[in-house]
PDB file of N, CA and C in Angstrom:
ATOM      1  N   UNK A   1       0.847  -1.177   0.000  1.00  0.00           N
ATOM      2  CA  UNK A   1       0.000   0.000   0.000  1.00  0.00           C
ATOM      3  C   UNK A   1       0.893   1.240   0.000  1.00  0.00           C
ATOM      4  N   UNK A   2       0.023   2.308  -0.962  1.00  0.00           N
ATOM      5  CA  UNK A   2       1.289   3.471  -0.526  1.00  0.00           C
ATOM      6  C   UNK A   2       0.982   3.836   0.269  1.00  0.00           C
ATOM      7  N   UNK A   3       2.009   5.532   0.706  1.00  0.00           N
ATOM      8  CA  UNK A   3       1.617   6.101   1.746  1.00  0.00           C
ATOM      9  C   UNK A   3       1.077   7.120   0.957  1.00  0.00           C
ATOM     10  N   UNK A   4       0.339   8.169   1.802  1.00  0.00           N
ATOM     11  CA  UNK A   4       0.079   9.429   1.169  1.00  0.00           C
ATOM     12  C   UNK A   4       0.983  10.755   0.732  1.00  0.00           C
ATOM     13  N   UNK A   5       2.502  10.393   1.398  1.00  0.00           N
ATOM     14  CA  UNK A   5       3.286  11.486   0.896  1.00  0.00           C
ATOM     15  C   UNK A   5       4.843  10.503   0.364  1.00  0.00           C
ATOM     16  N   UNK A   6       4.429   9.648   0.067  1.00  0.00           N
ATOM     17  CA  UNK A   6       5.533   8.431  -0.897  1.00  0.00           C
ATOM     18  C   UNK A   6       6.177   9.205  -1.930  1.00  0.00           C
ATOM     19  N   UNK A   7       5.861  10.341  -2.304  1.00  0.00           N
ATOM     20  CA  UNK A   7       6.872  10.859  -3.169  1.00  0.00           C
ATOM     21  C   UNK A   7       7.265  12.324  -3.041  1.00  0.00           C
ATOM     22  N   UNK A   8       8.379  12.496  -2.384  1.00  0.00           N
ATOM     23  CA  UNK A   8       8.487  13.913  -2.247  1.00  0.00           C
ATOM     24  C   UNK A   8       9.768  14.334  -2.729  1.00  0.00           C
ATOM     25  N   UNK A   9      10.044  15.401  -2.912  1.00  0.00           N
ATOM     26  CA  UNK A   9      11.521  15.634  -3.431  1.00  0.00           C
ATOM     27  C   UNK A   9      12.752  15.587  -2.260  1.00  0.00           C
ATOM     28  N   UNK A  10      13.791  14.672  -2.565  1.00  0.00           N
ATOM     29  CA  UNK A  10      14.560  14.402  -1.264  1.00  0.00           C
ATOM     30  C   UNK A  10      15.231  16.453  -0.367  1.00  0.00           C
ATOM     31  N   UNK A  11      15.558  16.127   0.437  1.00  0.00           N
ATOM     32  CA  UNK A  11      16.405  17.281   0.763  1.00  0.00           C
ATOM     33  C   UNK A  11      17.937  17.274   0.295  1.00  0.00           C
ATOM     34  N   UNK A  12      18.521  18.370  -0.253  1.00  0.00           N
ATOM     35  CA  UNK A  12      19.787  18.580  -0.496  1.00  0.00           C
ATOM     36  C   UNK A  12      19.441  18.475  -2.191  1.00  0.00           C
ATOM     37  N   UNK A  13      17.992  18.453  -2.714  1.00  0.00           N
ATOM     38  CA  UNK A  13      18.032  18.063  -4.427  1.00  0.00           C
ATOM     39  C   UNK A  13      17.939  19.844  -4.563  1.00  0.00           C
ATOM     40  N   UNK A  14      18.797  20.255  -5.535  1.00  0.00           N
ATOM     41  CA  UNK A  14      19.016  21.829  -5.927  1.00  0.00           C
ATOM     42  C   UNK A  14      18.011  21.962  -7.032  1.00  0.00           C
ATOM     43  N   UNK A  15      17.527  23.379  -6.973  1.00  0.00           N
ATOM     44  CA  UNK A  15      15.822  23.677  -7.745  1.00  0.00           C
ATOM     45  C   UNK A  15      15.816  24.625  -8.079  1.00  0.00           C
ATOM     46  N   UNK A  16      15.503  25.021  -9.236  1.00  0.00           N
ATOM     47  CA  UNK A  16      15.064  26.145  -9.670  1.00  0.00           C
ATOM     48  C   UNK A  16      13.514  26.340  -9.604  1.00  0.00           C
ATOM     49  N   UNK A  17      12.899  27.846  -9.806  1.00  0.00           N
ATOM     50  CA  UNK A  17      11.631  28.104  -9.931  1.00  0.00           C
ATOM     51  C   UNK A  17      11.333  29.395 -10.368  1.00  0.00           C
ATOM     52  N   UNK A  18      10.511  30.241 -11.366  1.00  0.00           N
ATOM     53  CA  UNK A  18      10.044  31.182 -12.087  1.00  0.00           C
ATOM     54  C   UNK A  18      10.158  32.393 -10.999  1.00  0.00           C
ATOM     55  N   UNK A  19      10.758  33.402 -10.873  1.00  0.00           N
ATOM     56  CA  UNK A  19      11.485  34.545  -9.952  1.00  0.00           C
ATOM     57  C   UNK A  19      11.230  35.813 -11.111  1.00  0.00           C
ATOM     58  N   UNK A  20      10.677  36.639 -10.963  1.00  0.00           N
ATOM     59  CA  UNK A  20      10.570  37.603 -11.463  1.00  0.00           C
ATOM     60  C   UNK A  20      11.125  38.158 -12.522  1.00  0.00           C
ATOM     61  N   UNK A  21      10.554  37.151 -13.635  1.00  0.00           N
ATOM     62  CA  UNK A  21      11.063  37.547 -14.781  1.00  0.00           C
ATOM     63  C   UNK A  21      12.048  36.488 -15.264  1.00  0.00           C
ATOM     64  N   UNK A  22      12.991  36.018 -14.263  1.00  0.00           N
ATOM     65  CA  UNK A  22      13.844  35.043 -14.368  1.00  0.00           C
ATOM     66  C   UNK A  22      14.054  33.409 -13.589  1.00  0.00           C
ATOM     67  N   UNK A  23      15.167  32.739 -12.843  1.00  0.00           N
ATOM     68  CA  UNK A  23      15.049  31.671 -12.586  1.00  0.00           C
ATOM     69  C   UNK A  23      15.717  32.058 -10.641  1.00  0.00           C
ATOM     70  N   UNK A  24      14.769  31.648  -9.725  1.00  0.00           N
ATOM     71  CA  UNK A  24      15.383  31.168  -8.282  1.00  0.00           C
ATOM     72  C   UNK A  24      16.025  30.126  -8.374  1.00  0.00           C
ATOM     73  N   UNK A  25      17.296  30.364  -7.503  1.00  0.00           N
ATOM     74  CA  UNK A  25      17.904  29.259  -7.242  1.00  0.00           C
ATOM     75  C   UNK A  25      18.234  28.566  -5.923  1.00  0.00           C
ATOM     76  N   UNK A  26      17.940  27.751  -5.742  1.00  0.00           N
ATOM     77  CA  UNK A  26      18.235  26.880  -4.249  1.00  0.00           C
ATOM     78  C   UNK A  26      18.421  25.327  -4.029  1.00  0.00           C
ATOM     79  N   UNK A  27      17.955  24.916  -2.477  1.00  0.00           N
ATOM     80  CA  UNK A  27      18.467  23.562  -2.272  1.00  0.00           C
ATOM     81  C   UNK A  27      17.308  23.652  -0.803  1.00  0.00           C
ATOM     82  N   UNK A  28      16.543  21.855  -0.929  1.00  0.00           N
ATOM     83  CA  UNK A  28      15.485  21.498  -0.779  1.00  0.00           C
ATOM     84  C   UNK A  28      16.355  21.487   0.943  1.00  0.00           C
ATOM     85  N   UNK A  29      15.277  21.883   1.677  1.00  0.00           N
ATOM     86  CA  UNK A  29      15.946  21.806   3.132  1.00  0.00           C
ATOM     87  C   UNK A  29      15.097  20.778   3.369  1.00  0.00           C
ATOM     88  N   UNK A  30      13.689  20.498   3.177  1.00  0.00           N
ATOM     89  CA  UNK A  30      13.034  19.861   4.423  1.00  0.00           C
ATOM     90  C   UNK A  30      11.487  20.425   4.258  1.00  0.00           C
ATOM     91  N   UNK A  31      10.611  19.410   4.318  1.00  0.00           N
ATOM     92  CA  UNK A  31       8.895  19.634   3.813  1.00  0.00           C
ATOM     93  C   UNK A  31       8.501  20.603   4.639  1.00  0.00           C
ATOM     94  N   UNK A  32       7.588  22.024   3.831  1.00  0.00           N
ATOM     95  CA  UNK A  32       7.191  22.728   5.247  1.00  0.00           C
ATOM     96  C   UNK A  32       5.873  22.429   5.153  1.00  0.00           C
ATOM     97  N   UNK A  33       5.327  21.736   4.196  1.00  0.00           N
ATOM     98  CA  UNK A  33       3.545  21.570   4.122  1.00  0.00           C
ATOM     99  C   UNK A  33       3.121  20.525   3.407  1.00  0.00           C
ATOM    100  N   UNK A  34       2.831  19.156   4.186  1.00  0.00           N
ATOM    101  CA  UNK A  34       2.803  18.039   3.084  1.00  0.00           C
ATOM    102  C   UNK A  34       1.669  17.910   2.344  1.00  0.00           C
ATOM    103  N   UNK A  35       1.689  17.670   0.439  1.00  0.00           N
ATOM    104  CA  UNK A  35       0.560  17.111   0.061  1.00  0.00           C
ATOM    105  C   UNK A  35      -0.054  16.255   0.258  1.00  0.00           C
ATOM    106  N   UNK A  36      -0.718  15.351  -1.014  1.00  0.00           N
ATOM    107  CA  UNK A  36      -0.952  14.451  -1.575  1.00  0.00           C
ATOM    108  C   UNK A  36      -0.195  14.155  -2.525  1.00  0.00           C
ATOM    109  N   UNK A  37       0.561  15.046  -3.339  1.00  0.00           N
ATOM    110  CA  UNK A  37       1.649  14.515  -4.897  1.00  0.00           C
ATOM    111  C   UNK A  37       3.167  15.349  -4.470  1.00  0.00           C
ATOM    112  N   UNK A  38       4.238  15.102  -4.802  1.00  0.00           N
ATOM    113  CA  UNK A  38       4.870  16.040  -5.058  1.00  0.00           C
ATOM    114  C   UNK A  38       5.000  17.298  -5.475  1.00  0.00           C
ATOM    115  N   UNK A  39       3.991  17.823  -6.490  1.00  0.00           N
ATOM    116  CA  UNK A  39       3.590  18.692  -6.849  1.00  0.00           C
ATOM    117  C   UNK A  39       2.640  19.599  -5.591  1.00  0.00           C
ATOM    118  N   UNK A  40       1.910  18.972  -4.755  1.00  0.00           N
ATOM    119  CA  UNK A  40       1.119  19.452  -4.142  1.00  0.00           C
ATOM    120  C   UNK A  40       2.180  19.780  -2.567  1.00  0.00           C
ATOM    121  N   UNK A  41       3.061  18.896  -2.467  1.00  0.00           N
ATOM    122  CA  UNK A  41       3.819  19.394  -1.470  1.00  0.00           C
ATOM    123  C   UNK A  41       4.735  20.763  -0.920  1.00  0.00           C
ATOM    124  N   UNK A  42       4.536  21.038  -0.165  1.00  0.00           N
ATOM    125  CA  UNK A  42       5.162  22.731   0.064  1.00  0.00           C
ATOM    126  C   UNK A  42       6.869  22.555   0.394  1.00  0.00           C
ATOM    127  N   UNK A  43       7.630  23.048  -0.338  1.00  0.00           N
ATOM    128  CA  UNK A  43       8.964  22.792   0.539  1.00  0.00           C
ATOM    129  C   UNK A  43       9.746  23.861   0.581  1.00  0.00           C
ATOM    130  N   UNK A  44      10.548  24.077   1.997  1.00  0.00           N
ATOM    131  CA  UNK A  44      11.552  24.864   2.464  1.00  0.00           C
ATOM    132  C   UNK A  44      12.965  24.587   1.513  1.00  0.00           C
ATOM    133  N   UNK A  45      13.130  26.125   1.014  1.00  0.00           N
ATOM    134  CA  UNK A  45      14.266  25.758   0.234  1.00  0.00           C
ATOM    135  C   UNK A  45      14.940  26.771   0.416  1.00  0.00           C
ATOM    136  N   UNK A  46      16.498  26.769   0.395  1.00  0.00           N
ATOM    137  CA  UNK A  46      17.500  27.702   1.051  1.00  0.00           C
ATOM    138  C   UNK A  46      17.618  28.154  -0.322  1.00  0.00           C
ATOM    139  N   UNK A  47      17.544  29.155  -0.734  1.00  0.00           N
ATOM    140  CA  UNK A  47      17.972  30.445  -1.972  1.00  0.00           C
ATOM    141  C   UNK A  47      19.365  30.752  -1.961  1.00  0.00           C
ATOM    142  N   UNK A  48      19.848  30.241  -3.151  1.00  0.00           N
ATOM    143  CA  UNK A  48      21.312  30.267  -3.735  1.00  0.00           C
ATOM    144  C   UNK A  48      21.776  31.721  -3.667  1.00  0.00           C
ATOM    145  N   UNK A  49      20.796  32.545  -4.211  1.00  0.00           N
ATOM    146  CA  UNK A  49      20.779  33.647  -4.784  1.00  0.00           C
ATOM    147  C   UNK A  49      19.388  35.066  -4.797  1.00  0.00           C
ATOM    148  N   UNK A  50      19.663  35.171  -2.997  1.00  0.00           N
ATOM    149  CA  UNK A  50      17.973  35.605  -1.992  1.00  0.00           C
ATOM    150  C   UNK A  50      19.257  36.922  -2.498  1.00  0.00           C
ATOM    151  N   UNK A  51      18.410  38.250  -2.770  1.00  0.00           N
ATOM    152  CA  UNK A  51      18.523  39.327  -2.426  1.00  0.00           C
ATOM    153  C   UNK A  51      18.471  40.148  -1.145  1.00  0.00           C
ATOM    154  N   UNK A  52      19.860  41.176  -0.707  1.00  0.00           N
ATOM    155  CA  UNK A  52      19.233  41.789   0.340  1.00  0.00           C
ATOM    156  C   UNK A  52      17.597  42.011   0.481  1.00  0.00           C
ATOM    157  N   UNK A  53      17.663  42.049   2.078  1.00  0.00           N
ATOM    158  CA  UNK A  53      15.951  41.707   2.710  1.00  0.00           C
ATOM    159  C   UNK A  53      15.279  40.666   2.591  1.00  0.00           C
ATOM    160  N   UNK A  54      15.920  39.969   1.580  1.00  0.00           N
ATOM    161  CA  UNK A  54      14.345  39.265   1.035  1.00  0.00           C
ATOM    162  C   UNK A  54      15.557  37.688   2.335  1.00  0.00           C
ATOM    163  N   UNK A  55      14.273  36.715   2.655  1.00  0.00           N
ATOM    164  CA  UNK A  55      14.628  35.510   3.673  1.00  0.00           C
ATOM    165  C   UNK A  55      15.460  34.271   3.019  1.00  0.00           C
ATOM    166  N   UNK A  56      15.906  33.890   3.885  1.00  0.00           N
ATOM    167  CA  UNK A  56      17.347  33.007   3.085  1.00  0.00           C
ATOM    168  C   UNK A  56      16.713  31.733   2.697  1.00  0.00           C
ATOM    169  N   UNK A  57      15.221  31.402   3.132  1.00  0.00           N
ATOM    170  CA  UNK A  57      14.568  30.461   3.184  1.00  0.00           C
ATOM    171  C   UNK A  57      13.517  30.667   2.744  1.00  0.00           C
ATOM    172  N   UNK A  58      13.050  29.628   1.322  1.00  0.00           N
ATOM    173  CA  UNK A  58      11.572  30.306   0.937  1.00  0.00           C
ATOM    174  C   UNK A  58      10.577  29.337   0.752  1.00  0.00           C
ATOM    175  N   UNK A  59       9.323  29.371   0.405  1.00  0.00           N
ATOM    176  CA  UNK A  59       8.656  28.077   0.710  1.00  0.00           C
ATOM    177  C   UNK A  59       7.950  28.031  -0.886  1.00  0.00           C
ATOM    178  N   UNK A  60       7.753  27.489  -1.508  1.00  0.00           N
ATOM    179  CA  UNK A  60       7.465  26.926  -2.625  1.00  0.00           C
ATOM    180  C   UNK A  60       6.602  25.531  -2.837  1.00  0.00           C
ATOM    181  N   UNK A  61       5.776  25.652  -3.507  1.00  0.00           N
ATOM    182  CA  UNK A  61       5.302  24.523  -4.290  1.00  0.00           C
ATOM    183  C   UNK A  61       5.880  23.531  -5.332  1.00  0.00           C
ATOM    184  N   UNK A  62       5.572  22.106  -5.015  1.00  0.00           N
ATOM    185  CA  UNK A  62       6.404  21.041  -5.862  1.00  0.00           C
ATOM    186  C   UNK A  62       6.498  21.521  -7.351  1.00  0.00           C
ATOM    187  N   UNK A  63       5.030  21.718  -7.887  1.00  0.00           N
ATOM    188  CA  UNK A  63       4.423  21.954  -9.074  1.00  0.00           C
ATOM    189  C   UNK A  63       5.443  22.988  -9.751  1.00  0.00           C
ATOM    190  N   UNK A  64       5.902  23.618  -8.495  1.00  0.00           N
ATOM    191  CA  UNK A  64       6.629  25.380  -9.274  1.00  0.00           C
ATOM    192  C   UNK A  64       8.145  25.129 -10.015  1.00  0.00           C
ATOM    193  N   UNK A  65       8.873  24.089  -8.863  1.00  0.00           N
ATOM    194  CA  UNK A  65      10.268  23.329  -9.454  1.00  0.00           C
ATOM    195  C   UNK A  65      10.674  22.536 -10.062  1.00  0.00           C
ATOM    196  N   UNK A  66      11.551  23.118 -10.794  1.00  0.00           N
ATOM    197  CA  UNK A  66      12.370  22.084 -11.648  1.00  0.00           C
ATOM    198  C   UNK A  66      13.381  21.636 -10.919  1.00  0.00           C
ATOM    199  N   UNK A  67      13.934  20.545 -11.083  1.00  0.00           N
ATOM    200  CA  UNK A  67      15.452  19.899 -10.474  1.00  0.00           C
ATOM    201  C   UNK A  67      16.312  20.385 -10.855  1.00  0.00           C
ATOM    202  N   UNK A  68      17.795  20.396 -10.593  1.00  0.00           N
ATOM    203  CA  UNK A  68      19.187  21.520 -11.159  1.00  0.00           C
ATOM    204  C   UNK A  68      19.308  19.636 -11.392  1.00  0.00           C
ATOM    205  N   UNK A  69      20.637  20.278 -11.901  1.00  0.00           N
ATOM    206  CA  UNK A  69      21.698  18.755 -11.807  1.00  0.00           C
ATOM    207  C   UNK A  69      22.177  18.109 -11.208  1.00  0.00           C
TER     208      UNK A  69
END
């Protein structure tokens, strides 16, 4: 039987996601809101490349990331 959150993106997998105009970059810390799909899962991700002010940690949707290499 599965479970209900059997697929999530591991921590330490590096991600991009659609940033204003261009691409965020980071690395998966750790689930902050579990789905039902990967896509539906919320995750804490440390920003490669956070601008002054903005938090070193941002929370994102599965659906929103792509994987780096």
């Amino acid at each position: 039987m599965a479970t209900k959150n059997a697929s999530v993106i591991p921590d330490g997998t590096e991600v991009s996601w659609p940033y204003r105009g261009t691409r965020g970059h980071g690395t998966i810390q750790s689930v902050y809101k579990r789905g039902t799909t990967t896509g539906s899962t919320e995750y804490n991700i440390r920003e490669h490349d956070h601008h002054p002010g903005e938090p070193d940690v941002v929370h994102h949707y599965g659906r929103a990331l792509t994987r780096g290499k």
